[in-house]
C-alpha atoms as a PDB file:
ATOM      1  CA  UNK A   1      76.660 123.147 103.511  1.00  0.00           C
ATOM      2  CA  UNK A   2      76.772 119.693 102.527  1.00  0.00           C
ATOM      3  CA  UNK A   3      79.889 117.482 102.687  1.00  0.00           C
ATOM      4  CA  UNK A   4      80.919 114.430 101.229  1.00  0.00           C
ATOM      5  CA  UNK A   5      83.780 112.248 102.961  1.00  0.00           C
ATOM      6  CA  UNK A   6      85.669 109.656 101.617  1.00  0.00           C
ATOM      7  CA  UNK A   7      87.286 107.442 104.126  1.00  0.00           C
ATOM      8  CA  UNK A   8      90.070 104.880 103.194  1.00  0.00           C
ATOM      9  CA  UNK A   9      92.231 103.175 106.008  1.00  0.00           C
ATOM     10  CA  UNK A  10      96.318 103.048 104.625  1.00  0.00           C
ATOM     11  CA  UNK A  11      96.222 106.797 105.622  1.00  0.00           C
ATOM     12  CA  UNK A  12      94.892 106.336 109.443  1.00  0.00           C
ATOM     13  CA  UNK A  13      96.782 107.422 112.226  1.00  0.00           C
ATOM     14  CA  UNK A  14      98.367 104.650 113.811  1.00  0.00           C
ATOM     15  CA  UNK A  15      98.553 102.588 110.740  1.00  0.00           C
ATOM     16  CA  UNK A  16     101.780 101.431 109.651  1.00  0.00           C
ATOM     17  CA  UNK A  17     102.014  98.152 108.246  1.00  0.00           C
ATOM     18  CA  UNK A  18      99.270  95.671 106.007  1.00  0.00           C
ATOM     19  CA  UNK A  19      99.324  93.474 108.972  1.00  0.00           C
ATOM     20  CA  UNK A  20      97.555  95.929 111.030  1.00  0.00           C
ATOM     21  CA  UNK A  21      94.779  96.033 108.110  1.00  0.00           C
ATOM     22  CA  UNK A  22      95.089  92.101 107.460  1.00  0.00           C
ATOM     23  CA  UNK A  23      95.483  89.990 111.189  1.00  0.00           C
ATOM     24  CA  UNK A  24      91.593  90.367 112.642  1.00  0.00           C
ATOM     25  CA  UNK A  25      93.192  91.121 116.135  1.00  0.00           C
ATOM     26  CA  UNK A  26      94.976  94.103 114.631  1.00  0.00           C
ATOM     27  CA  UNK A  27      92.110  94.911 112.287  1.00  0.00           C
ATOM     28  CA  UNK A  28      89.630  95.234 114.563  1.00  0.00           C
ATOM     29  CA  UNK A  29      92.126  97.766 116.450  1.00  0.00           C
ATOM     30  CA  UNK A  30      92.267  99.822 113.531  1.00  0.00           C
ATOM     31  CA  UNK A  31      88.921  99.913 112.250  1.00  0.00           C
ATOM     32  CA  UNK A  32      88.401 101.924 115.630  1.00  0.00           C
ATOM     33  CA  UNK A  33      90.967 103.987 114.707  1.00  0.00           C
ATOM     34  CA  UNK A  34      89.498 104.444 111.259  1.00  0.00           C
ATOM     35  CA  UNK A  35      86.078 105.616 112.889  1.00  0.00           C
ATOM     36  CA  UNK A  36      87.471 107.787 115.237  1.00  0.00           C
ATOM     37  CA  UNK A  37      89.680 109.512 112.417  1.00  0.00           C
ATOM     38  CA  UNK A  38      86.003 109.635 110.598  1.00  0.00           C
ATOM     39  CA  UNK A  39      84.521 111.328 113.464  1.00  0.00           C
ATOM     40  CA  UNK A  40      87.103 113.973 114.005  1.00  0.00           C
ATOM     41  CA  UNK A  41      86.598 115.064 110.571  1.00  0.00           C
ATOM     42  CA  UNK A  42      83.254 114.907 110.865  1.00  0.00           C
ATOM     43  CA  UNK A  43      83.272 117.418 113.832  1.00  0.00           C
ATOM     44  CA  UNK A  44      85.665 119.127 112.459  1.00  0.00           C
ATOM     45  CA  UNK A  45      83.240 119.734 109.365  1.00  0.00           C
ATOM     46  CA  UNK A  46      80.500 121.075 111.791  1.00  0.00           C
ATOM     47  CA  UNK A  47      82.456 123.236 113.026  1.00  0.00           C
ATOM     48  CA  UNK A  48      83.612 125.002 110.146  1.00  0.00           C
ATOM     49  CA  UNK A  49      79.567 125.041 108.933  1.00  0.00           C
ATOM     50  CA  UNK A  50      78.315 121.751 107.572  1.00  0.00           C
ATOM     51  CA  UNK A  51      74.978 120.667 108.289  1.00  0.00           C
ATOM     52  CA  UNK A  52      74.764 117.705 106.538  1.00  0.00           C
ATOM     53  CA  UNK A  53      78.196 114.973 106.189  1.00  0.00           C
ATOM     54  CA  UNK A  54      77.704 111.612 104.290  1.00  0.00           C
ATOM     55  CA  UNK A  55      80.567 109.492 104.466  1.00  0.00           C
ATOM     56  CA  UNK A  56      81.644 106.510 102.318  1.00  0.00           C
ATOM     57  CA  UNK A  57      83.920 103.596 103.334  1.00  0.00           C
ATOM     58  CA  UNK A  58      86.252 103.284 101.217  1.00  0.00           C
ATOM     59  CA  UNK A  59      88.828 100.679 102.217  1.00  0.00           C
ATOM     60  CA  UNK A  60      88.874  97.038 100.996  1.00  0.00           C
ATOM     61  CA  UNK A  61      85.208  95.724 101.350  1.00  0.00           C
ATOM     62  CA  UNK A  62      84.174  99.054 102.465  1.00  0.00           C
ATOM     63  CA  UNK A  63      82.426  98.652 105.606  1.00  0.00           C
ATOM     64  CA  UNK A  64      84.658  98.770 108.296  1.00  0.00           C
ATOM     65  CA  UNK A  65      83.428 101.943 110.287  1.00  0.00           C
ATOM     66  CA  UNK A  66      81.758 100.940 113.394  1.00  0.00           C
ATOM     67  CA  UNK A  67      78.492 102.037 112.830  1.00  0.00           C
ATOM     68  CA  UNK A  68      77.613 102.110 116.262  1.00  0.00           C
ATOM     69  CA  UNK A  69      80.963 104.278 117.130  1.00  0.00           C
ATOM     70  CA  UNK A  70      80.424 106.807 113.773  1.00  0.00           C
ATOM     71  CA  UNK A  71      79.186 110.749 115.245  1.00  0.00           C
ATOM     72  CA  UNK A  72      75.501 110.442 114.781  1.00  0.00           C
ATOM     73  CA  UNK A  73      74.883 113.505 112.593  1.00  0.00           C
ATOM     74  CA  UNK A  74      76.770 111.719 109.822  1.00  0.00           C
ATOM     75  CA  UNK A  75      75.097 109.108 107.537  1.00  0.00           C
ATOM     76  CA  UNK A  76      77.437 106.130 106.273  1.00  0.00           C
ATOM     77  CA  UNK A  77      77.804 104.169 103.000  1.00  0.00           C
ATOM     78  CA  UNK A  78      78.892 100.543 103.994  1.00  0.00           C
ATOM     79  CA  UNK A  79      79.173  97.698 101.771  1.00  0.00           C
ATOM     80  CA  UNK A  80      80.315  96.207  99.009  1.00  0.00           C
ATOM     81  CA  UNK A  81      78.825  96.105  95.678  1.00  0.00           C
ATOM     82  CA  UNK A  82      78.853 100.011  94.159  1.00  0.00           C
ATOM     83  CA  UNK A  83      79.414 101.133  91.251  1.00  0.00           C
ATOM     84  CA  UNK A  84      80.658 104.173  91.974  1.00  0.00           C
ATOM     85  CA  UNK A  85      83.526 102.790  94.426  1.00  0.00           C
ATOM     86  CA  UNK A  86      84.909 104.794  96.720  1.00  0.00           C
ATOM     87  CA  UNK A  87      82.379 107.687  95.781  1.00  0.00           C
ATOM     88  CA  UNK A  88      79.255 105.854  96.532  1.00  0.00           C
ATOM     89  CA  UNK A  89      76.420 108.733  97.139  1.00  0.00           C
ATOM     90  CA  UNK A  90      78.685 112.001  95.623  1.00  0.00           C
ATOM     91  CA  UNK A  91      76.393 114.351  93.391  1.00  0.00           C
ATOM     92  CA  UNK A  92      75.896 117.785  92.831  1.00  0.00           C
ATOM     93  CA  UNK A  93      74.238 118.174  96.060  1.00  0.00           C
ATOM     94  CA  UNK A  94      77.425 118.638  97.818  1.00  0.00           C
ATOM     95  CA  UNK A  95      79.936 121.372  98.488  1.00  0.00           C
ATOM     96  CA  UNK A  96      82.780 119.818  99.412  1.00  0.00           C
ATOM     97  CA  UNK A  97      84.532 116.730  99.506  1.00  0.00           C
ATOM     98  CA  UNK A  98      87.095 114.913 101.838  1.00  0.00           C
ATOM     99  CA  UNK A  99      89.382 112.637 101.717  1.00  0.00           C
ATOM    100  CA  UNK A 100      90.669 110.679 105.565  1.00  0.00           C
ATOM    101  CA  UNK A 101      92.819 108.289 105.720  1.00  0.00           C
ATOM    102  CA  UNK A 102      93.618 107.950 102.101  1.00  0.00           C
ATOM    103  CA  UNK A 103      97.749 106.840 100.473  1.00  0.00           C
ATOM    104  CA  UNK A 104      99.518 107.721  97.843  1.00  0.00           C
ATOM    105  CA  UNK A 105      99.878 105.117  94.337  1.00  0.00           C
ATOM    106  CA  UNK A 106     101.862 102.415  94.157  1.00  0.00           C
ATOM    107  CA  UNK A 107     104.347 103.896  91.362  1.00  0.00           C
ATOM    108  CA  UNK A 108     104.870 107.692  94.019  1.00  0.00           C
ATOM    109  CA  UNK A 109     107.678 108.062  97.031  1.00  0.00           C
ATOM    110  CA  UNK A 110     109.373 104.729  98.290  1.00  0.00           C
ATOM    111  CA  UNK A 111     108.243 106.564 101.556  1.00  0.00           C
ATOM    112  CA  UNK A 112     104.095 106.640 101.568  1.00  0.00           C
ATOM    113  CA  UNK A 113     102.122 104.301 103.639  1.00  0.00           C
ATOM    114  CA  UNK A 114     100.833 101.090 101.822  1.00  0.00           C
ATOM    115  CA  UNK A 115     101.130 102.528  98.652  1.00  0.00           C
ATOM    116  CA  UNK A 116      99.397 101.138  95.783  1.00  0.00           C
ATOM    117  CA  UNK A 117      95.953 102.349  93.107  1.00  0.00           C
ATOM    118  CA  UNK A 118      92.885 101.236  94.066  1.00  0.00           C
ATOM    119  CA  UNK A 119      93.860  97.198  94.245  1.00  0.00           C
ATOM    120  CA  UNK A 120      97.222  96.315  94.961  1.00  0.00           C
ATOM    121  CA  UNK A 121      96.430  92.774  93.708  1.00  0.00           C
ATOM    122  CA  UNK A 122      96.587  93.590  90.258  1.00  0.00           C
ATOM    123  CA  UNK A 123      97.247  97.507  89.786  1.00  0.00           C
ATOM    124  CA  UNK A 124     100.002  98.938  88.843  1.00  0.00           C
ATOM    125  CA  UNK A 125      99.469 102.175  87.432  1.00  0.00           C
ATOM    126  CA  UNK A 126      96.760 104.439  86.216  1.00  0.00           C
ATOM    127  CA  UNK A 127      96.970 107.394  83.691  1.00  0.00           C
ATOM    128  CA  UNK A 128      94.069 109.914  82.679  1.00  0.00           C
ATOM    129  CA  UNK A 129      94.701 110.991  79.713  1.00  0.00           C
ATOM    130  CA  UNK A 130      97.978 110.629  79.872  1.00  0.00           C
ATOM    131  CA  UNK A 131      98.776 111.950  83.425  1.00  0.00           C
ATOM    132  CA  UNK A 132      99.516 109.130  86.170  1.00  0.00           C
ATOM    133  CA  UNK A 133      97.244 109.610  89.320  1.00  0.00           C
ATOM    134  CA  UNK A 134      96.464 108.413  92.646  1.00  0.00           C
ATOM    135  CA  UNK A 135      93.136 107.757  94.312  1.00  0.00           C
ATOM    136  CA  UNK A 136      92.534 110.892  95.234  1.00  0.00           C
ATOM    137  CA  UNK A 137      93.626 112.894  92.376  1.00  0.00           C
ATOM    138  CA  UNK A 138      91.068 110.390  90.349  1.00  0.00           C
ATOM    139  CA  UNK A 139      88.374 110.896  93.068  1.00  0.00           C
ATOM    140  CA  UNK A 140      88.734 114.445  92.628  1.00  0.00           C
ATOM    141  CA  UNK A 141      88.557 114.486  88.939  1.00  0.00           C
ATOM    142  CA  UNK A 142      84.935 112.770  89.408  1.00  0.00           C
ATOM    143  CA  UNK A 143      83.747 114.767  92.156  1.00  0.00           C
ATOM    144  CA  UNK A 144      84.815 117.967  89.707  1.00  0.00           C
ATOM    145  CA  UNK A 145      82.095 116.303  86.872  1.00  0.00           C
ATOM    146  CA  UNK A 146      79.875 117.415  89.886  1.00  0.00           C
ATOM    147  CA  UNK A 147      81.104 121.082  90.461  1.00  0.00           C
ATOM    148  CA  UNK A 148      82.320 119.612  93.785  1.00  0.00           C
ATOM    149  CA  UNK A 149      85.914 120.788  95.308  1.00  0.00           C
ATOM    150  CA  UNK A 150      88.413 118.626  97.006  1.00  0.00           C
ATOM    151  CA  UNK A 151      88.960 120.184 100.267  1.00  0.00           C
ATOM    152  CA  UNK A 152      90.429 117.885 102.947  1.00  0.00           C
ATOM    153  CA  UNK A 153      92.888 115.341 103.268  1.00  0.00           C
ATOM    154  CA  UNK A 154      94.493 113.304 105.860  1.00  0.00           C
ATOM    155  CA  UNK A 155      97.087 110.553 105.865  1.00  0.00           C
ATOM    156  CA  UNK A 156     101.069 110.458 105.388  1.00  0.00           C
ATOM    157  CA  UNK A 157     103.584 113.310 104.500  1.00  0.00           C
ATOM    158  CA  UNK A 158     104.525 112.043 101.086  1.00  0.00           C
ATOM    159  CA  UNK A 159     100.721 111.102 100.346  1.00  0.00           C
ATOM    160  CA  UNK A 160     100.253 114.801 101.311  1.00  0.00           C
ATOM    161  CA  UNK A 161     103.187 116.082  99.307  1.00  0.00           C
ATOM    162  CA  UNK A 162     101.651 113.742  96.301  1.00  0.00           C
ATOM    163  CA  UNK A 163      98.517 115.147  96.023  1.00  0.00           C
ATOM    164  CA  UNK A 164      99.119 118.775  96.922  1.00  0.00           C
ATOM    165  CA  UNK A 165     101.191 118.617  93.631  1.00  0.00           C
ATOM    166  CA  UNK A 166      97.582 118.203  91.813  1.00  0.00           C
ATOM    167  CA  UNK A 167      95.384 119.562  94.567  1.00  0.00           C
ATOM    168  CA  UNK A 168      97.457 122.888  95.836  1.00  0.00           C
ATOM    169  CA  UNK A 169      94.168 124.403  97.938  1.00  0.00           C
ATOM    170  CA  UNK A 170      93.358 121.561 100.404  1.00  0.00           C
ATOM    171  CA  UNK A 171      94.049 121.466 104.138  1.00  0.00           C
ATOM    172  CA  UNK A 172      96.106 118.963 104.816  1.00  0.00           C
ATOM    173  CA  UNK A 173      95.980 116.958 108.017  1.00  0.00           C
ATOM    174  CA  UNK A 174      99.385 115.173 108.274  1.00  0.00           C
ATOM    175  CA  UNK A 175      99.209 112.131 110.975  1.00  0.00           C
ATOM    176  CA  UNK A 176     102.171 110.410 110.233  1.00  0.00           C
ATOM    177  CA  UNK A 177     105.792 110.586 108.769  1.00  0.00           C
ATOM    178  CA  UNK A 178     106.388 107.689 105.866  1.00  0.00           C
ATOM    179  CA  UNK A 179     109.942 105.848 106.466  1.00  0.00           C
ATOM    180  CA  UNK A 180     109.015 103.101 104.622  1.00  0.00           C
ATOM    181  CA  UNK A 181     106.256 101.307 102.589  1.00  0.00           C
ATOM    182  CA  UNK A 182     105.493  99.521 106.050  1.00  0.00           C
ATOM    183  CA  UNK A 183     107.193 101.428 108.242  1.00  0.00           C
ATOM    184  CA  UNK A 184     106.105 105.054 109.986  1.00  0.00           C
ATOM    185  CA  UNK A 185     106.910 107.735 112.648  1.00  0.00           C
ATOM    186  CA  UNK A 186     103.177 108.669 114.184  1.00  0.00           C
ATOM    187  CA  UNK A 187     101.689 110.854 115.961  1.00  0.00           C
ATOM    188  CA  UNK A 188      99.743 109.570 118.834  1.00  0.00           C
ATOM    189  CA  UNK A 189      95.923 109.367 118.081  1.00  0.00           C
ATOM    190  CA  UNK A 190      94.756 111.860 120.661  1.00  0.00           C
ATOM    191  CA  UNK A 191      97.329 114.545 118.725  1.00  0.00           C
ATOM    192  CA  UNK A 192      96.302 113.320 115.368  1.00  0.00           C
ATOM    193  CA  UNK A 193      92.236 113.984 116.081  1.00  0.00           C
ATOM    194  CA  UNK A 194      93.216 117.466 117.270  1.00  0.00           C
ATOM    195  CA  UNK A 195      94.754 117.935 113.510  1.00  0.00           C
ATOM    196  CA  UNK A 196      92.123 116.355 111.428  1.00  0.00           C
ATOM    197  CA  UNK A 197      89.656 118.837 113.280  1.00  0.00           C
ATOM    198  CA  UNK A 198      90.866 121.603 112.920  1.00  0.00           C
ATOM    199  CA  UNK A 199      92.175 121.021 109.508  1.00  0.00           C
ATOM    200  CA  UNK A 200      88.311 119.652 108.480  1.00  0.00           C
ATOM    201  CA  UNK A 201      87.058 122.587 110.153  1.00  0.00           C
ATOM    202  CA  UNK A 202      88.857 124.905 107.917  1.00  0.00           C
ATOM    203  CA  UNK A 203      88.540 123.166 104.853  1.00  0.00           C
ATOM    204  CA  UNK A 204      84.963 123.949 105.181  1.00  0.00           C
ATOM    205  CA  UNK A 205      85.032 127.216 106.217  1.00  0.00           C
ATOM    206  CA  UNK A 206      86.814 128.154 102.870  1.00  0.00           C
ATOM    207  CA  UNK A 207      84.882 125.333 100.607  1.00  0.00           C
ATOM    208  CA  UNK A 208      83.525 128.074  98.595  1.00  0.00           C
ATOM    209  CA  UNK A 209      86.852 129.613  97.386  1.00  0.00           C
ATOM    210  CA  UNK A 210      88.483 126.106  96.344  1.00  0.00           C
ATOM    211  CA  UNK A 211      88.135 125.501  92.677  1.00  0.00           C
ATOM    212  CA  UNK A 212      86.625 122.357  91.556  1.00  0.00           C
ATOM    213  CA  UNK A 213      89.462 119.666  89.579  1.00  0.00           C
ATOM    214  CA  UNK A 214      87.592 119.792  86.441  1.00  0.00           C
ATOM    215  CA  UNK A 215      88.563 117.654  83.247  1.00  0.00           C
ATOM    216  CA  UNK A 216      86.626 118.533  79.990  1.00  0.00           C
ATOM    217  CA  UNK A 217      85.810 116.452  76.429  1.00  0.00           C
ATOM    218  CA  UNK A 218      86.949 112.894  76.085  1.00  0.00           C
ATOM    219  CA  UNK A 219      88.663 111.040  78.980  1.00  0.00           C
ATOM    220  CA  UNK A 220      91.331 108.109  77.926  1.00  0.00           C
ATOM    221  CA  UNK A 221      92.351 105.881  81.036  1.00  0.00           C
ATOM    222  CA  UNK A 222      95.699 103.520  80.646  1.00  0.00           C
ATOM    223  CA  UNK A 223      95.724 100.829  83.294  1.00  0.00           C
ATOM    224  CA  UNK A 224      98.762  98.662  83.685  1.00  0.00           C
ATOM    225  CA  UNK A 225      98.215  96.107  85.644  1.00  0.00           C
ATOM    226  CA  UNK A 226     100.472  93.816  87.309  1.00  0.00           C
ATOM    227  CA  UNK A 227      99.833  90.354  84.816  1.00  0.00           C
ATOM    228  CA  UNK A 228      99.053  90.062  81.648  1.00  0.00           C
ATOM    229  CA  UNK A 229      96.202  87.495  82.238  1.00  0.00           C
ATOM    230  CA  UNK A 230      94.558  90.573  84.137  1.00  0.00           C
ATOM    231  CA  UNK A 231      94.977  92.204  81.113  1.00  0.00           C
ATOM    232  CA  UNK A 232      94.322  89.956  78.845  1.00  0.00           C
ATOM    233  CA  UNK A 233      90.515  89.503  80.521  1.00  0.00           C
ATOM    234  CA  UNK A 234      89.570  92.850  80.850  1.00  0.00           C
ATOM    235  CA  UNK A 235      89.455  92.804  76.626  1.00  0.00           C
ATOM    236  CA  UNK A 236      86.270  90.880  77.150  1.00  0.00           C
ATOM    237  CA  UNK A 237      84.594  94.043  76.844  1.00  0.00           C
ATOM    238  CA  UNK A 238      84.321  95.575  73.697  1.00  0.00           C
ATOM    239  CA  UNK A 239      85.927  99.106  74.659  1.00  0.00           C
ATOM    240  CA  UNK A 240      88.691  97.549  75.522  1.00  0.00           C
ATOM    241  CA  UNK A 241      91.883  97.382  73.700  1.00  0.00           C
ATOM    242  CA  UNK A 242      95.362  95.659  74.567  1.00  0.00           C
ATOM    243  CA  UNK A 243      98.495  98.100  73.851  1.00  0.00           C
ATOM    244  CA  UNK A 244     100.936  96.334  75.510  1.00  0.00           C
ATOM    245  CA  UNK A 245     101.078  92.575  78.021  1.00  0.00           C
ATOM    246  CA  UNK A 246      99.746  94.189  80.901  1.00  0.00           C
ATOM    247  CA  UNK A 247      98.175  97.406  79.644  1.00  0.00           C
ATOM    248  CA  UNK A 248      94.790  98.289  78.389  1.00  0.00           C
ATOM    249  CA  UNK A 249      93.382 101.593  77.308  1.00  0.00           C
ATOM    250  CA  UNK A 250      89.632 103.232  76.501  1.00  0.00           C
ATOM    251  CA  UNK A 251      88.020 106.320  75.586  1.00  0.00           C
ATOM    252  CA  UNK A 252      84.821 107.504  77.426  1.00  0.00           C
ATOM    253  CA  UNK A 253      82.360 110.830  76.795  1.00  0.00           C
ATOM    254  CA  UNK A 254      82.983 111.708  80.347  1.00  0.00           C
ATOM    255  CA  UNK A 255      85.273 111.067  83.541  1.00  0.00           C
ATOM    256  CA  UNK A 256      81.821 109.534  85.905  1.00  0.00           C
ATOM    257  CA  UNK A 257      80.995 106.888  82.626  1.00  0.00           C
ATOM    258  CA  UNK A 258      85.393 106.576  82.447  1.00  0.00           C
ATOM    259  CA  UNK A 259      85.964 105.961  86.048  1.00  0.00           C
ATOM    260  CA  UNK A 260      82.766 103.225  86.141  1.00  0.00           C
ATOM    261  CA  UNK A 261      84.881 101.677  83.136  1.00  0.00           C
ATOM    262  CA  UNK A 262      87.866 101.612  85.231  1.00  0.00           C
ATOM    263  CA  UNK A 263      86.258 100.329  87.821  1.00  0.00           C
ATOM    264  CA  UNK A 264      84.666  97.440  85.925  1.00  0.00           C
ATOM    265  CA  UNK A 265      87.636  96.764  84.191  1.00  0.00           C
ATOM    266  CA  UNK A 266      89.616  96.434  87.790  1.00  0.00           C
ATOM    267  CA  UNK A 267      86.759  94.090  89.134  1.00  0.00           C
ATOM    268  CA  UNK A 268      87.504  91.767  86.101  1.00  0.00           C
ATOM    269  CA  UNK A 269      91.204  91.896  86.672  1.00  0.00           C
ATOM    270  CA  UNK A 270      91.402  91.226  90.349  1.00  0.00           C
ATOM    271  CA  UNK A 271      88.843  88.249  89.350  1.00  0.00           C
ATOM    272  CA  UNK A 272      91.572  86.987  86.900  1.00  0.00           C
ATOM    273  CA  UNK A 273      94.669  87.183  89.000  1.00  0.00           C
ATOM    274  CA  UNK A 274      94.098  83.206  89.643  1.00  0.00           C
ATOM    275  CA  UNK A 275      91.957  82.903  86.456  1.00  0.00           C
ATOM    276  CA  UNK A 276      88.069  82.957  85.956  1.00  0.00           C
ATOM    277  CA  UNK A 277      86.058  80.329  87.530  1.00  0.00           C
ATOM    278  CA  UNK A 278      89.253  78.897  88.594  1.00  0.00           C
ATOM    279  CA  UNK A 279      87.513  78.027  92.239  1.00  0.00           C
ATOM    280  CA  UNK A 280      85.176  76.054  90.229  1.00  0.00           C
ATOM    281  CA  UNK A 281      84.844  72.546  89.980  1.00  0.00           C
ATOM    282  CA  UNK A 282      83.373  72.013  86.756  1.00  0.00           C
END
C-alpha cells in the first residue's frame, strides 16, 4: 500500500493569517507545524496499512518541511523547480493520495483560510472544462489519469465543505473553523494531530473502495488571471489563445500534458506581474 501526500501550508493547524506564512519569525513557527501535521498523517497512514508514504511540499517554494523533523519511514520531495508542481513523484505506483494542509480557491466561501488557486499573485480563477476548481479538486483530476483515489484531506471547514462537494468519499480532518480570509477559530495542535491520524488512518484502510476522479477525452483549462499583462504573456506560446483581458484558454489530449500547460502558463504570468526582464538593467 503505497501513498502519496501532498502537503500545502494555508490549511495547517494553527495557521491563520499570511503573516504567519510571510514574517521568518512566524514562518519558521509554522513550518514546524507544517511537519508535524505531515507526520501525523504519515502515522496515521501506517496505521491504516501503508508501507511506503512519499510526500511532496507543496507550499510556496516547496521545501519547507524540516527534513530532519519529517517521520523517517516517509521520503520527501523538496524544492523548487518541478514540473509536475504540487504532484512531484505521483504515478501509477500509488494507491492513494492525500491532501494536508491544503485551502480552498480564491473565488469559494468569504470564510476559507488564505484562499486563493495555486498563486495568489496573479490567479484568479481556474475552470476545467468548464467547471471552476480548487487545488485539490485539480490535483485529484491528475492523480485520477493515474487510477489513483483522493482519500484524505485536512485543513479548514469551508475548504472541507468545498471539496467534499467534488470529492464526497474522503476523510476529512477538520483543524480549524474559517471566520475570515485571515482570521480562524483552531483547535490546539495536540487535538488537531489526534484528528489527522485517525482520519489518515482510515482513509487508508478504505483506499480500495474510493473511486478514482477520472476526466476522459480532451481537457480545456480557462485561467483568469488577475492582469491582463499576465495574460497578455502567457500568449507567447502557441497554444495559447486570449478570450478576454485577463483570460486565456487551451485544449490538451490529456489532464497530466493540460495541468503541465497550466502550470507553465502560471510560471509565465507570475513572471509578468512586474513585466519580463523588468529587474534587468539592460
Amino acid at each position: 500500500m503505497k501513498i502519496f501526500i501532498s502537503a500545502d501550508m494555508e490549511g495547517i493547524s494553527g495557521v491563520a493569517t499570511n503573516q504567519q506564512l510571510k514574517t521568518n519569525s512566524e514562518y519558521q513557527r509554522f513550518r514546524k507545524l507544517m511537519t508535524q501535521d505531515v507526520n501525523a498523517a504519515i502515522e496515521g497512514a501506517f496505521l491504516g496499512g501503508a508501507t511506503e508514504v512519499v510526500v511532496a511540499d507543496g507550499h510556496g517554494n516547496m521545501s519547507n518541511i524540516l527534513i530532519e523533523e519529517l517521520d523517517p519511514r516517509a521520503r520527501l520531495v523538496s524544492g523548487n523547480n518541478r514540473v509536475m508542481c504540487q504532484l512531484e513523484g505521483l504515478d501509477d505506483s500509488f494507491d492513494g493520495i492525500m491532501f494536508v494542509g491544503h485551502h480552498g480557491r480564491e473565488g469559494g466561501s468569504e470564510r476559507t483560510i488564505i484562499s486563493h488557486s495555486l498563486a495568489g499573485i496573479c490567479v484568479n480563477e481556474i475552470k476545467i472544462n468548464g467547471r471552476v476548481v480548487g487545488e485539490t479538486e485539480m490535483n485529484a483530476f491528475v492523480a485520477g489519469y493515474y487510477n489513483v483515489p483522493a482519500i484524505f484531506i485536512s485543513g479548514d471547514d469551508a475548504y472541507v465543505k468545498e471539496v467534499l462537494e467534488t470529492l464526497p468519499h474522503v476523510e476529512a480532518a477538520v483543524v480549524k473553523r474559517g471566520i475570515d480570509r485571515f482570521a480562524a477559530e483552531l483547535l490546539h495542535p495536540t487535538k488537531a494531530h489526534e484528528l489527522i491520524r485517525e482520519k489518515a488512518k482510515q482513509a487508508v484502510q478504505k483506499a480500495k473502495q474510493c473511486p478514482p476522479l477520472k476526466l476522459e477525452g480532451p481537457v480545456t483549462f480557462e485561467i483568469e488571471f488577475k492582469g491582463p499583462n499576465q495574460a497578455m504573456m502567457t500568449t507567447t506560446l502557441p497554444t495559447v489563445t486570449l478570450i478576454g483581458p485577463k483570460t486565456i484558454t487551451f485544449t490538451c489530449n490529456d489532464i497530466v500534458t493540460a495541468y503541465k500547460h497550466m502550470w507553465g502558463c502560471v510560471i509565465i504570468a507570475m513572471t509578468a506581474t512586474n513585466g519580463v526582464l523588468g529587474h534587468v538593467n539592460a
